[in-house]
PDB file of N, CA and C in Angstrom:
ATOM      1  N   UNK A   1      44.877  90.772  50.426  1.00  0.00           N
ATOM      2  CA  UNK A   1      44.380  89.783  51.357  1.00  0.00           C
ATOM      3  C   UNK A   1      42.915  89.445  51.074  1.00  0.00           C
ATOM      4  N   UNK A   2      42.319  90.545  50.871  1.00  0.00           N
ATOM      5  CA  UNK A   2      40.661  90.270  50.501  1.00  0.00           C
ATOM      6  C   UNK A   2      40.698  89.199  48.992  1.00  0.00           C
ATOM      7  N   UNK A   3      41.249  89.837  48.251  1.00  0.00           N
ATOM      8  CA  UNK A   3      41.296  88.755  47.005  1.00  0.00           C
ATOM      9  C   UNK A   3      41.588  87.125  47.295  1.00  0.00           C
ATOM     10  N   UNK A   4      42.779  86.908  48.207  1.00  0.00           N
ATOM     11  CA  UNK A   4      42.905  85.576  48.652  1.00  0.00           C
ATOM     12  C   UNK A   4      41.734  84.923  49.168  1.00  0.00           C
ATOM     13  N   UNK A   5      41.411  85.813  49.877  1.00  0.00           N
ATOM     14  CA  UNK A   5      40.282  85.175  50.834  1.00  0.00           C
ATOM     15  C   UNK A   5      38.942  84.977  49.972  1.00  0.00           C
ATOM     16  N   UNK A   6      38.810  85.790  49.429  1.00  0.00           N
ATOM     17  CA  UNK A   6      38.111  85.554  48.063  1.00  0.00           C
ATOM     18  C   UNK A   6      38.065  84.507  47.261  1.00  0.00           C
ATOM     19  N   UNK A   7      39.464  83.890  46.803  1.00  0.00           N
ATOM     20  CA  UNK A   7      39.321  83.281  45.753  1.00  0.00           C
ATOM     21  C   UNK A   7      39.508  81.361  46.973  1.00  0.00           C
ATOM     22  N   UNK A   8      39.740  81.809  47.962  1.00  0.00           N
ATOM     23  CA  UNK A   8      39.377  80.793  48.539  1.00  0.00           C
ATOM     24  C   UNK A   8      38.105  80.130  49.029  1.00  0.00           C
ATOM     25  N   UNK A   9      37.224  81.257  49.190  1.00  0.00           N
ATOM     26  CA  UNK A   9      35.698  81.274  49.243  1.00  0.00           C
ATOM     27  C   UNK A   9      35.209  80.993  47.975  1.00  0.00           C
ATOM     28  N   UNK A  10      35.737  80.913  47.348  1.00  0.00           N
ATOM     29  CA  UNK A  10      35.140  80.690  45.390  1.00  0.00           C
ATOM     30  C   UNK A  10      35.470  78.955  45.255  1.00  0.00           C
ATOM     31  N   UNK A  11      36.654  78.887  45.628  1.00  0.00           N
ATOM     32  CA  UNK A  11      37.085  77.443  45.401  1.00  0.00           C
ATOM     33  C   UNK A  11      36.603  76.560  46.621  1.00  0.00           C
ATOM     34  N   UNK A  12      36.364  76.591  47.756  1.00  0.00           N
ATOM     35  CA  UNK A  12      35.370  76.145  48.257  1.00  0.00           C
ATOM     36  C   UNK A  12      33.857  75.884  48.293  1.00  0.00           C
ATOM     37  N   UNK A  13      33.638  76.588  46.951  1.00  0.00           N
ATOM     38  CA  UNK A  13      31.960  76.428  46.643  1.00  0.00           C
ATOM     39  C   UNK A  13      31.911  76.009  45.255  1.00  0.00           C
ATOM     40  N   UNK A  14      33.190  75.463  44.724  1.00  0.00           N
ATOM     41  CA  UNK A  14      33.249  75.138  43.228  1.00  0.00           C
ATOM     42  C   UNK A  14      32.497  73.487  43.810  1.00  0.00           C
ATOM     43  N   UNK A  15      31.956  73.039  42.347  1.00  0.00           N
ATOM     44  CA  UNK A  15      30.976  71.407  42.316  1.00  0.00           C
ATOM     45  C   UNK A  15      32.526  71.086  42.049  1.00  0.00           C
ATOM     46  N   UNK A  16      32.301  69.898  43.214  1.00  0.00           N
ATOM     47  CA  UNK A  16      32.991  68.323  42.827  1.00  0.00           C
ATOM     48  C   UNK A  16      32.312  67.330  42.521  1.00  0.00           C
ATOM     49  N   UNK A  17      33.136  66.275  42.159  1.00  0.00           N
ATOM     50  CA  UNK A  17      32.809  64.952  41.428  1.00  0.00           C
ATOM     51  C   UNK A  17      31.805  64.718  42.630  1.00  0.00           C
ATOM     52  N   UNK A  18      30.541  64.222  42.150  1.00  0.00           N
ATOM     53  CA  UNK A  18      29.597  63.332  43.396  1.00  0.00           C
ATOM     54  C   UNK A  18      30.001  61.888  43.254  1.00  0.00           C
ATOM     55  N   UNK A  19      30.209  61.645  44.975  1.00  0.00           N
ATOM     56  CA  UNK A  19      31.006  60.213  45.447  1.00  0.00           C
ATOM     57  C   UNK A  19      30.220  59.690  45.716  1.00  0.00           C
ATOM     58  N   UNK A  20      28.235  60.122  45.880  1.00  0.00           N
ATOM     59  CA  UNK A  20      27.496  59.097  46.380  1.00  0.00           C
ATOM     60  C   UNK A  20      26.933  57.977  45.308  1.00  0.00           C
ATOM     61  N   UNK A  21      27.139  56.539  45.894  1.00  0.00           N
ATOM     62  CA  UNK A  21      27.322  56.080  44.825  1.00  0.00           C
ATOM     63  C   UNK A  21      26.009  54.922  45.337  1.00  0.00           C
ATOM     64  N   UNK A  22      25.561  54.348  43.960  1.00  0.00           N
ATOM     65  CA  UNK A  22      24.256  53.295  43.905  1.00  0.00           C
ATOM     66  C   UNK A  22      24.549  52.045  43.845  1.00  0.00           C
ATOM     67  N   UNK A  23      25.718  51.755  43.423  1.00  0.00           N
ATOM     68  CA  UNK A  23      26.365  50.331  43.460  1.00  0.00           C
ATOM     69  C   UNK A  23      27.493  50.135  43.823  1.00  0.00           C
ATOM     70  N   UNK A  24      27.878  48.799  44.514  1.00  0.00           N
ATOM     71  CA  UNK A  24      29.254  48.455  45.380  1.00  0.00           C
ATOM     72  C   UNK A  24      30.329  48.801  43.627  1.00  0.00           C
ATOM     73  N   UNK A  25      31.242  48.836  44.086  1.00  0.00           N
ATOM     74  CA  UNK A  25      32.463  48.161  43.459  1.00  0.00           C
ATOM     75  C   UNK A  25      32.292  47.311  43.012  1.00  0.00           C
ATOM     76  N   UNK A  26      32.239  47.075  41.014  1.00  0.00           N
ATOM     77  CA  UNK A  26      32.461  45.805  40.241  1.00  0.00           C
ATOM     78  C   UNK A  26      33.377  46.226  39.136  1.00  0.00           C
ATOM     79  N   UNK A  27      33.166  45.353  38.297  1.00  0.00           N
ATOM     80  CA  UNK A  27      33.832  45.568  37.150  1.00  0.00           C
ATOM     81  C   UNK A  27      32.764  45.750  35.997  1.00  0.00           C
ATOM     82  N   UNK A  28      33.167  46.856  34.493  1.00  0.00           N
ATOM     83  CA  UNK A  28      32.607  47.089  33.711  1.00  0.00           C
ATOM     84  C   UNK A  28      33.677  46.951  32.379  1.00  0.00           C
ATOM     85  N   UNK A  29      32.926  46.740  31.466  1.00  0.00           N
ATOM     86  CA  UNK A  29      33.919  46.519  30.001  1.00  0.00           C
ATOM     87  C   UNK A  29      32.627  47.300  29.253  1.00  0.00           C
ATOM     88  N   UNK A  30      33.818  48.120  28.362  1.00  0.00           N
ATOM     89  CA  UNK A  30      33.415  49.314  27.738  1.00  0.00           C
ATOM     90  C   UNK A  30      34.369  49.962  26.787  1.00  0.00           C
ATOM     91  N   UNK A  31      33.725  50.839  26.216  1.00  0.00           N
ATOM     92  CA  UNK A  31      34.670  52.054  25.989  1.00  0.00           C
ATOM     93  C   UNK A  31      34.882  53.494  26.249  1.00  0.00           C
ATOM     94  N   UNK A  32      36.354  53.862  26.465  1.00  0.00           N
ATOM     95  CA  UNK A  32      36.197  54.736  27.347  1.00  0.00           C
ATOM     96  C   UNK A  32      36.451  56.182  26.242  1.00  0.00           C
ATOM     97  N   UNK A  33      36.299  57.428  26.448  1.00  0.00           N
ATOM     98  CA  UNK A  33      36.734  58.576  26.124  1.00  0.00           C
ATOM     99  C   UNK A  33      37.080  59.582  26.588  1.00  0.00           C
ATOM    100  N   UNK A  34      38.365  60.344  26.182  1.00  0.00           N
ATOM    101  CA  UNK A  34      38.934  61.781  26.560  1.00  0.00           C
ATOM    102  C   UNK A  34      38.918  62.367  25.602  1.00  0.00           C
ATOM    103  N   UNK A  35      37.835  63.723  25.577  1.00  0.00           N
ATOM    104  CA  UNK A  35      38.350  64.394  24.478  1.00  0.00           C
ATOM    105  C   UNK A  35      37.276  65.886  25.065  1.00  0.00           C
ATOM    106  N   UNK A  36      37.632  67.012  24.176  1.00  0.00           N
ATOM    107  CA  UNK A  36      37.119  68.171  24.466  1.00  0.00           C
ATOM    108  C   UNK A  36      35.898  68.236  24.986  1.00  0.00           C
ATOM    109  N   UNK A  37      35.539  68.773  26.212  1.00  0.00           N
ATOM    110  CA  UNK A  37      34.647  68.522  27.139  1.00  0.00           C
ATOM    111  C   UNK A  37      33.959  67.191  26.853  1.00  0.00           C
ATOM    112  N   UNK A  38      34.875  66.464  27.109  1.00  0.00           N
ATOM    113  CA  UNK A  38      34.166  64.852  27.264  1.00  0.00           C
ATOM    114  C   UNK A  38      35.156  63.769  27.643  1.00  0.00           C
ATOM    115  N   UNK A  39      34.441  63.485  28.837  1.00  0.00           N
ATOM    116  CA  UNK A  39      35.376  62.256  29.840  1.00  0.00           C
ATOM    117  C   UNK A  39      34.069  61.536  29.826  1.00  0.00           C
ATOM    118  N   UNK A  40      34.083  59.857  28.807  1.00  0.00           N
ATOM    119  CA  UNK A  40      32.923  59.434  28.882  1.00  0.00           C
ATOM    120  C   UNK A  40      33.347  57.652  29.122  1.00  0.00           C
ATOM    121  N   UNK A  41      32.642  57.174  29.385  1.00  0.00           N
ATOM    122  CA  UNK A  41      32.333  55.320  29.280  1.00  0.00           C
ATOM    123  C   UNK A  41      30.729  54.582  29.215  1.00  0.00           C
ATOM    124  N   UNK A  42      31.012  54.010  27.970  1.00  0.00           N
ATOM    125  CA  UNK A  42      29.968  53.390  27.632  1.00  0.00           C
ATOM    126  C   UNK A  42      30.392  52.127  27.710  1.00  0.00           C
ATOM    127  N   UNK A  43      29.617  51.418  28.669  1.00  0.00           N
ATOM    128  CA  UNK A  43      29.459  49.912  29.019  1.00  0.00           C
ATOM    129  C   UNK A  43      29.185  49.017  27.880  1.00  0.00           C
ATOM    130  N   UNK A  44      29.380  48.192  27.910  1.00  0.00           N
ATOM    131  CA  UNK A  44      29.194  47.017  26.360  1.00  0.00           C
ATOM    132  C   UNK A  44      27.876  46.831  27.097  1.00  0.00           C
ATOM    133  N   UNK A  45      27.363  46.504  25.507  1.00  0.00           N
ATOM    134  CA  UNK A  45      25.471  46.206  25.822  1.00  0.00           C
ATOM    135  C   UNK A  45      24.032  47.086  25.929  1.00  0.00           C
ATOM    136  N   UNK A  46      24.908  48.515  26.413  1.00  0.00           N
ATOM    137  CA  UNK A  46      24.218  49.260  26.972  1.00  0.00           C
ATOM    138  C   UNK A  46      23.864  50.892  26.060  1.00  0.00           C
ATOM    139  N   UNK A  47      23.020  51.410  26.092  1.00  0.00           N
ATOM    140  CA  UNK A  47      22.566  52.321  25.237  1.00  0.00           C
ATOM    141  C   UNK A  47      22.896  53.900  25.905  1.00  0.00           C
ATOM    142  N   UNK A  48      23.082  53.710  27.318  1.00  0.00           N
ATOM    143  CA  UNK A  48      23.923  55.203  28.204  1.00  0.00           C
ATOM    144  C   UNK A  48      25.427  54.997  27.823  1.00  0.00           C
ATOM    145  N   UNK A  49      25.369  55.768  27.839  1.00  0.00           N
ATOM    146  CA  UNK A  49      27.247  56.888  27.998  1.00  0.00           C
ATOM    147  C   UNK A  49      27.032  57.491  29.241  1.00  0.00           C
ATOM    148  N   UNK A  50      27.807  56.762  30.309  1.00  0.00           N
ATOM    149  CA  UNK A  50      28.262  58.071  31.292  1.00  0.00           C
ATOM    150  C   UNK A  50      29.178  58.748  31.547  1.00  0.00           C
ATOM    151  N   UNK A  51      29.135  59.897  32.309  1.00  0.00           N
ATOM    152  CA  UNK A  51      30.409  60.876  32.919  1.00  0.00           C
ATOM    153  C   UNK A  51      31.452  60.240  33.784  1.00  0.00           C
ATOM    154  N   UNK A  52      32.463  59.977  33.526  1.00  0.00           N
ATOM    155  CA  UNK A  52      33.883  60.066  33.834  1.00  0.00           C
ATOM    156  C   UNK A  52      34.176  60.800  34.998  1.00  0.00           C
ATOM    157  N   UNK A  53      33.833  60.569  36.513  1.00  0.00           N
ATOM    158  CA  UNK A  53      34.211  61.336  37.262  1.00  0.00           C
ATOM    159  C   UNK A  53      35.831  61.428  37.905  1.00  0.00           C
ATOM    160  N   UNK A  54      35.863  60.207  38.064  1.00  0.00           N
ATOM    161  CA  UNK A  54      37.267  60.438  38.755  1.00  0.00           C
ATOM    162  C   UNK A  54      38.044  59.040  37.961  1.00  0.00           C
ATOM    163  N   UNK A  55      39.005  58.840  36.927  1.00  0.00           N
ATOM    164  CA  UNK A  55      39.876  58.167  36.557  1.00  0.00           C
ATOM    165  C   UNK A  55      41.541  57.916  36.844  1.00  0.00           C
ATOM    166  N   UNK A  56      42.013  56.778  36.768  1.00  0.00           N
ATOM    167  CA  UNK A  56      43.388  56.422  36.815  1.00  0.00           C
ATOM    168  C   UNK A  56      44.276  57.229  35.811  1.00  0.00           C
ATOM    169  N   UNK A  57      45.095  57.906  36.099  1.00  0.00           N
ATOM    170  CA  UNK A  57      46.324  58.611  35.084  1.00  0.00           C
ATOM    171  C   UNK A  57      46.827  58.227  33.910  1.00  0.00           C
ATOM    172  N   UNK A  58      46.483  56.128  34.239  1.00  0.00           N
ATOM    173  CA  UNK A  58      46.988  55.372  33.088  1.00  0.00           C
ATOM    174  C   UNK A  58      46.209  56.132  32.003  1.00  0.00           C
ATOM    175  N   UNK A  59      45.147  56.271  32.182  1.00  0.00           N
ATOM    176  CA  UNK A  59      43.815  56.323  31.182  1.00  0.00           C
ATOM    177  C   UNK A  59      43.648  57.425  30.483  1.00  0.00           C
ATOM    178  N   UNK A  60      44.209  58.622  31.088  1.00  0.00           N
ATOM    179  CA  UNK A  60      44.014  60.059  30.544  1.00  0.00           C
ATOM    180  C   UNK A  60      45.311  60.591  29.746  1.00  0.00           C
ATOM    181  N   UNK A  61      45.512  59.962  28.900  1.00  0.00           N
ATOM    182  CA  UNK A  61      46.786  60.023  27.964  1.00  0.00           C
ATOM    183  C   UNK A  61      46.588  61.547  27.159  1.00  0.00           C
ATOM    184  N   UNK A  62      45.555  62.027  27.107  1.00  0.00           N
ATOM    185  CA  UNK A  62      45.334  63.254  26.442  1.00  0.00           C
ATOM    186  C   UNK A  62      44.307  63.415  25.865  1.00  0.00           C
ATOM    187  N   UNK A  63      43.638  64.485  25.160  1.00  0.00           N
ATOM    188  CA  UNK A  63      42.984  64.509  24.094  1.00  0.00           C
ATOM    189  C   UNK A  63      43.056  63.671  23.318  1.00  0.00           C
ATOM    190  N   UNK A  64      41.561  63.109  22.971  1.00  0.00           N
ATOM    191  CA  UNK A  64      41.732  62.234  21.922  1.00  0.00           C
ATOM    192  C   UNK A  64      41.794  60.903  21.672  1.00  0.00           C
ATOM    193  N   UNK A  65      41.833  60.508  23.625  1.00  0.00           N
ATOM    194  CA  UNK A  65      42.125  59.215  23.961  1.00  0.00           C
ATOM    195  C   UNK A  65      40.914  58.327  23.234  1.00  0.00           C
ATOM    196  N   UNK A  66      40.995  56.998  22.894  1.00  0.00           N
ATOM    197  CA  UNK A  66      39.597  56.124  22.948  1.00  0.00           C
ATOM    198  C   UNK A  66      39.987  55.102  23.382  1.00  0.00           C
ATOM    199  N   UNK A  67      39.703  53.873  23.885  1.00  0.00           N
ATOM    200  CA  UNK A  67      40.376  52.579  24.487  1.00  0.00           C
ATOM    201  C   UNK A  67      39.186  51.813  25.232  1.00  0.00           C
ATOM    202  N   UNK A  68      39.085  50.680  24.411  1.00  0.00           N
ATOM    203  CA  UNK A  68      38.240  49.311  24.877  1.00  0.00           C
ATOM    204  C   UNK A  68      38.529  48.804  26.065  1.00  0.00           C
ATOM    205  N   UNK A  69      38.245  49.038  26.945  1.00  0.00           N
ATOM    206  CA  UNK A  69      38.573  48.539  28.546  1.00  0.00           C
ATOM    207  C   UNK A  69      37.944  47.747  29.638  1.00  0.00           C
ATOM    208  N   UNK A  70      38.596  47.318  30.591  1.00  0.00           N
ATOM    209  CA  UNK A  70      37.482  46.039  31.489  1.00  0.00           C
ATOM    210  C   UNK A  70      38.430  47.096  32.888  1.00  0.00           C
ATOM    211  N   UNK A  71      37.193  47.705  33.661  1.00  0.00           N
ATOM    212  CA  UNK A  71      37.934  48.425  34.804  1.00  0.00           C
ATOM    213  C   UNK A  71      36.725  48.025  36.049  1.00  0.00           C
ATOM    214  N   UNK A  72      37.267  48.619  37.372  1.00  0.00           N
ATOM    215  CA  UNK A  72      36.555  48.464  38.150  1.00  0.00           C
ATOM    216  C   UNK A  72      36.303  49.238  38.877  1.00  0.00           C
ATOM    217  N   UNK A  73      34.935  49.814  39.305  1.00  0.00           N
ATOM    218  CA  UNK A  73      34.593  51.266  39.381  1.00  0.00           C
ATOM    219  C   UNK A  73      32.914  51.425  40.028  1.00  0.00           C
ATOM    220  N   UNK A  74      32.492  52.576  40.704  1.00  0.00           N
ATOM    221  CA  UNK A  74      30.960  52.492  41.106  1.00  0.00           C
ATOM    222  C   UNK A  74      30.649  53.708  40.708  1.00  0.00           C
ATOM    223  N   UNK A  75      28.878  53.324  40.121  1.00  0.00           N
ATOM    224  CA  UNK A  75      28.343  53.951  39.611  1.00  0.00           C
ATOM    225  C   UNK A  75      27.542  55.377  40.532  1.00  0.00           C
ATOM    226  N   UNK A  76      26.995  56.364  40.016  1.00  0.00           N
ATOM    227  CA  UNK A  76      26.413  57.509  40.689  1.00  0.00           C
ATOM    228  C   UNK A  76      25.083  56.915  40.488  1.00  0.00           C
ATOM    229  N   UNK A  77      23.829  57.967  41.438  1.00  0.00           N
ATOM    230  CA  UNK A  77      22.912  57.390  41.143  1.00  0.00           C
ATOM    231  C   UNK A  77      22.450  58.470  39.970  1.00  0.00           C
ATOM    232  N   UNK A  78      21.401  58.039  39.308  1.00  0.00           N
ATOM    233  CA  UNK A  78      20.615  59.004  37.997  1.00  0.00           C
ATOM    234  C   UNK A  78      20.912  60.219  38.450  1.00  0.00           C
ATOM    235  N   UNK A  79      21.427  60.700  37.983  1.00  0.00           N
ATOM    236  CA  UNK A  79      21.141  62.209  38.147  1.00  0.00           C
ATOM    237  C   UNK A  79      21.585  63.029  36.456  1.00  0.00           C
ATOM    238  N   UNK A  80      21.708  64.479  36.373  1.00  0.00           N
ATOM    239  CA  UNK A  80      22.848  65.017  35.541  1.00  0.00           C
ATOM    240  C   UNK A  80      23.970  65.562  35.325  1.00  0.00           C
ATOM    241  N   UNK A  81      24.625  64.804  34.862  1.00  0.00           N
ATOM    242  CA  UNK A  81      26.498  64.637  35.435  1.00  0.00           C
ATOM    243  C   UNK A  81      27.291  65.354  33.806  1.00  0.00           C
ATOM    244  N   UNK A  82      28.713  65.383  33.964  1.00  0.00           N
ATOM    245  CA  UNK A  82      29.067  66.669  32.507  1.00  0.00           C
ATOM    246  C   UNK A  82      28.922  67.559  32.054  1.00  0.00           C
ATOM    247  N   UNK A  83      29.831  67.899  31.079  1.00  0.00           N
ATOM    248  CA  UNK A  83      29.643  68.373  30.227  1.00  0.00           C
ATOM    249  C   UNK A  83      27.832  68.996  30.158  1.00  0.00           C
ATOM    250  N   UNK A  84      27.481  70.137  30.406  1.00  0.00           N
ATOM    251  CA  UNK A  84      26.232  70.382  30.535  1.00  0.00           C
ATOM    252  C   UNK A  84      25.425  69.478  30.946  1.00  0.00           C
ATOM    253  N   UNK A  85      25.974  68.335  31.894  1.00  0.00           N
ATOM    254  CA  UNK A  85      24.818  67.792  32.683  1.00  0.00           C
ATOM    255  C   UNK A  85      24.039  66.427  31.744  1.00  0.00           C
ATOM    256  N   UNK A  86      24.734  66.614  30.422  1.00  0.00           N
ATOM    257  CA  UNK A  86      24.249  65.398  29.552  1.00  0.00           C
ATOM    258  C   UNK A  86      23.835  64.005  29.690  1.00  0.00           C
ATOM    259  N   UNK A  87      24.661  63.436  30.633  1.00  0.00           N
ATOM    260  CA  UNK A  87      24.787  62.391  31.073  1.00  0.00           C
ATOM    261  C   UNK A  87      23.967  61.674  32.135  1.00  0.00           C
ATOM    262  N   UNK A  88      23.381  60.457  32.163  1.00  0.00           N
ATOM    263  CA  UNK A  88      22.614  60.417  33.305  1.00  0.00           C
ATOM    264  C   UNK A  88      23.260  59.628  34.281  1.00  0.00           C
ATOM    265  N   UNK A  89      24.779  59.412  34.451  1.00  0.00           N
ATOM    266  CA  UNK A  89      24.983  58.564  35.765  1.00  0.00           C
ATOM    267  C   UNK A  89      26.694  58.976  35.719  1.00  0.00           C
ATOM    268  N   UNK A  90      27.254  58.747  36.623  1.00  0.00           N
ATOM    269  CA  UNK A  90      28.686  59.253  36.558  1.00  0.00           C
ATOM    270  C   UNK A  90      29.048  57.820  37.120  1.00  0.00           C
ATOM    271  N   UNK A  91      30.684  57.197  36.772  1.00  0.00           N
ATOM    272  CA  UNK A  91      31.765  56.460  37.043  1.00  0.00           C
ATOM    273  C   UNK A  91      32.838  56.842  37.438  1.00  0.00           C
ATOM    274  N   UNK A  92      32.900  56.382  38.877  1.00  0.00           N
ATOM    275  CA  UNK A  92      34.399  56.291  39.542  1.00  0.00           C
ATOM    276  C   UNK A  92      35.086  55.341  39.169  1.00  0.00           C
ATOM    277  N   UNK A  93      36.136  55.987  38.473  1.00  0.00           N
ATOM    278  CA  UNK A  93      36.955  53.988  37.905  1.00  0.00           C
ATOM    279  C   UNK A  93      38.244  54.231  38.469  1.00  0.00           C
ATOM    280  N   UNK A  94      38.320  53.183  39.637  1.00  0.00           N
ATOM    281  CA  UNK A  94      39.340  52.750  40.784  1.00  0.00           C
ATOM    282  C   UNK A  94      40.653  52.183  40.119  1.00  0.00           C
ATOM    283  N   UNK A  95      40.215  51.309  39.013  1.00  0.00           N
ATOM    284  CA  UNK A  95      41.136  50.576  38.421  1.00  0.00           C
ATOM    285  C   UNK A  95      41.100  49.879  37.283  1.00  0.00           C
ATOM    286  N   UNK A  96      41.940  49.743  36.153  1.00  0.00           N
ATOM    287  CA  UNK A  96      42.165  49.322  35.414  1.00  0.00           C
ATOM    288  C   UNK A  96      42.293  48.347  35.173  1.00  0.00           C
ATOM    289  N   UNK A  97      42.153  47.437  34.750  1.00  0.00           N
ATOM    290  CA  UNK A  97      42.152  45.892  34.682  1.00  0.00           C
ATOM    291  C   UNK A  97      42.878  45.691  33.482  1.00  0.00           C
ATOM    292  N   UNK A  98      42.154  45.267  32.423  1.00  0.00           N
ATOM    293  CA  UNK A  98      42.664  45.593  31.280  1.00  0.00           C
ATOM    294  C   UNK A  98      42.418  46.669  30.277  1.00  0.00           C
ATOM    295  N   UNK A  99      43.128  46.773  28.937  1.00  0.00           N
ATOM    296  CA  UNK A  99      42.606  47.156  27.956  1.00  0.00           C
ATOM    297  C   UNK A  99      42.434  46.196  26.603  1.00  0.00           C
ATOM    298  N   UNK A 100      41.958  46.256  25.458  1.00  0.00           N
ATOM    299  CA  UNK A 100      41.923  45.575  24.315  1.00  0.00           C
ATOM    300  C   UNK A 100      42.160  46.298  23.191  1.00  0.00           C
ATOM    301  N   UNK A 101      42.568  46.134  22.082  1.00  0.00           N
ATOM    302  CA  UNK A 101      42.186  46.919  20.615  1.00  0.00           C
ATOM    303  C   UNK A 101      40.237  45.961  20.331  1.00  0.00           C
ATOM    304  N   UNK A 102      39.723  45.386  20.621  1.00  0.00           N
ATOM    305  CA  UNK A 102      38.769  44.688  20.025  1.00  0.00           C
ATOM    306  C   UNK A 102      37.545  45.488  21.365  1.00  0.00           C
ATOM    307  N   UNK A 103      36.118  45.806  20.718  1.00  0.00           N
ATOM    308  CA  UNK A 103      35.614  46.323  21.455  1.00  0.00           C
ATOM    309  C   UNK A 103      34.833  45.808  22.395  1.00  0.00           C
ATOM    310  N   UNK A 104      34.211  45.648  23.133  1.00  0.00           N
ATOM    311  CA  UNK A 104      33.231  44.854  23.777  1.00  0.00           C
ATOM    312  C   UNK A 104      33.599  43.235  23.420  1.00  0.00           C
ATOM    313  N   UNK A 105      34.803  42.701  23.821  1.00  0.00           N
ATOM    314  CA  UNK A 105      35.355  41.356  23.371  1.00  0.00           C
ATOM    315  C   UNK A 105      35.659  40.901  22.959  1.00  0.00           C
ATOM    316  N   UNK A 106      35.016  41.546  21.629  1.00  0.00           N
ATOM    317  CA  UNK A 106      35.589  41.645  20.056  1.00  0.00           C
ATOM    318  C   UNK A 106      35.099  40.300  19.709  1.00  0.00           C
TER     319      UNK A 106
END
């Protein structure tokens, strides 16, 4: 019983995804990644890669994934998000819009 209670006190103090977010709901086109400690999207145009917090099922096909995409999603504010914190902003992506083989419009 102590162990349960234990490991329920453990998983109640584990970090979740941060939901506080700096911008409404839009859309972003990018590319996205799944792969060993790395859930990432880099916006077309832009010189950040951020953390992947919470994604659609379509999207997480496995290891290894890569895919040119237009989704719609809100951003975290600056902070350090991932994979050791690498990252300076995290994405909630609500939805999928499209995908492309061509990158940023191509």
């Amino acid at each position: 019983m102590r162990r349960l209670a234990f490991l329920l006190l453990l998983a109640a103090c584990a970090p979740r995804p941060a939901l506080a977010r700096d911008t409404p709901e839009r859309e972003f086109e990018g590319v996205y990644e799944l792969g060993f400690e790395r859930h990432t999207f880099r916006p077309c145009g832009s010189r950040e890669t951020w953390w992947v917090g919470i994604a659609p099922a379509e999207l997480q096909r496995g290891l290894g994934t890569r895919a040119f995409v237009r989704v719609r999603g809100t951003v975290g504010r600056r902070g350090g998000y991932g994979h050791l914190a690498r990252y300076p902003r995290q994405i909630i992506i609500t939805e999928v819009v499209s995908t492309s083989d061509e990158p940023c419009g191509g």
